[in-house]
Protein backbone atom coordinates (compact mmCIF):
# COMPACT_ATOMS: atom_id res chain seq x y z
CA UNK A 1 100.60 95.80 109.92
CA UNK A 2 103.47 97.49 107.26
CA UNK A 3 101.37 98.73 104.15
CA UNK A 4 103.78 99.31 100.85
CA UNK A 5 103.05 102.12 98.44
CA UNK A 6 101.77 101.04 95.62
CA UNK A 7 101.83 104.41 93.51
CA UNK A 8 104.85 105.94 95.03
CA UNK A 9 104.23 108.69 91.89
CA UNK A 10 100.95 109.81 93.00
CA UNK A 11 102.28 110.11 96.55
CA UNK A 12 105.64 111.58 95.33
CA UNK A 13 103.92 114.67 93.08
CA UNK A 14 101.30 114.95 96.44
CA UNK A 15 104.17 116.04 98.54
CA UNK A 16 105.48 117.92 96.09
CA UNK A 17 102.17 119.91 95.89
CA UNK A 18 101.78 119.65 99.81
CA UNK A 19 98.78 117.83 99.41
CA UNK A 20 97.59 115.14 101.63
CA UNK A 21 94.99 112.37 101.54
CA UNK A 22 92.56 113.83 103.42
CA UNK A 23 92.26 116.81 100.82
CA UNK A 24 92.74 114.12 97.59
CA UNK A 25 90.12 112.44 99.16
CA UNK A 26 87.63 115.39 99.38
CA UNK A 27 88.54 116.23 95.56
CA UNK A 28 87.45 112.77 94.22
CA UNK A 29 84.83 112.07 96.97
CA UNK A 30 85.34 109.41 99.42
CA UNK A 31 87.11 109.17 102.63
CA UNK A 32 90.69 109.81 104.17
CA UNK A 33 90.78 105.98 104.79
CA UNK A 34 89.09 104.94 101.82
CA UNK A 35 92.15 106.61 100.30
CA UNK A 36 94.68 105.38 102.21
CA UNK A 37 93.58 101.76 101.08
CA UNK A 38 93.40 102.65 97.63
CA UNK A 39 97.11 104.45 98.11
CA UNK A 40 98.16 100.99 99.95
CA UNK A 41 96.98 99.07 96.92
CA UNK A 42 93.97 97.48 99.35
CA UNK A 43 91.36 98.98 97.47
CA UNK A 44 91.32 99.66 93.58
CA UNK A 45 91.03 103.22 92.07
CA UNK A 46 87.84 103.62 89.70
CA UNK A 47 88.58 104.43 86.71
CA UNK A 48 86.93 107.78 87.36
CA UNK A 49 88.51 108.73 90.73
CA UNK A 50 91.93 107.96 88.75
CA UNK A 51 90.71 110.65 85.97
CA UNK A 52 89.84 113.06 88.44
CA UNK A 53 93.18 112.79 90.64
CA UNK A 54 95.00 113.40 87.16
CA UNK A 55 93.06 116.10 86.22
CA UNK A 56 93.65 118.01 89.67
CA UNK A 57 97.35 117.17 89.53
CA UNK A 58 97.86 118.25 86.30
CA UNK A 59 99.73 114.85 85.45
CA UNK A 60 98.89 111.80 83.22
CA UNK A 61 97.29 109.12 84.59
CA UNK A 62 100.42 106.97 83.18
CA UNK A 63 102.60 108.94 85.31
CA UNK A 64 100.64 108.55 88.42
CA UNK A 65 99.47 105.40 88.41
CA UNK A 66 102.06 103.21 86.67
């Protein structure tokens, strides 16, 4: 099955930080999958796991998650 990026931002400023979703995942407190289904747009963010991603970016949530 072909997933689509759904918030090609957050993964764009990851690489740029040479983070992956196994550590983003540790920061906000779930699991490398559990991430890569909220990345694929399969799960939903919470509100709060969006807050903290922007907060350890350093980057709005508009520009992450638009």
């Amino acid at each position: 099955m072909e997933y689509k990026i759904i918030y090609p931002e957050l993964m764009a400023e990851m690489a740029r930080k040479g983070i992956t979703q196994s550590k983003l995942a540790r920061v906000i407190g779930i699991g490398r999958s559990a991430m890569h289904h909220k990345i694929y747009g399969i799960r939903q963010f919470k509100a709060e796991e969006m807050i903290k991603i922007s907060e350890y970016l350093n980057k709005s949530i508009d520009e992450l998650f638009r």
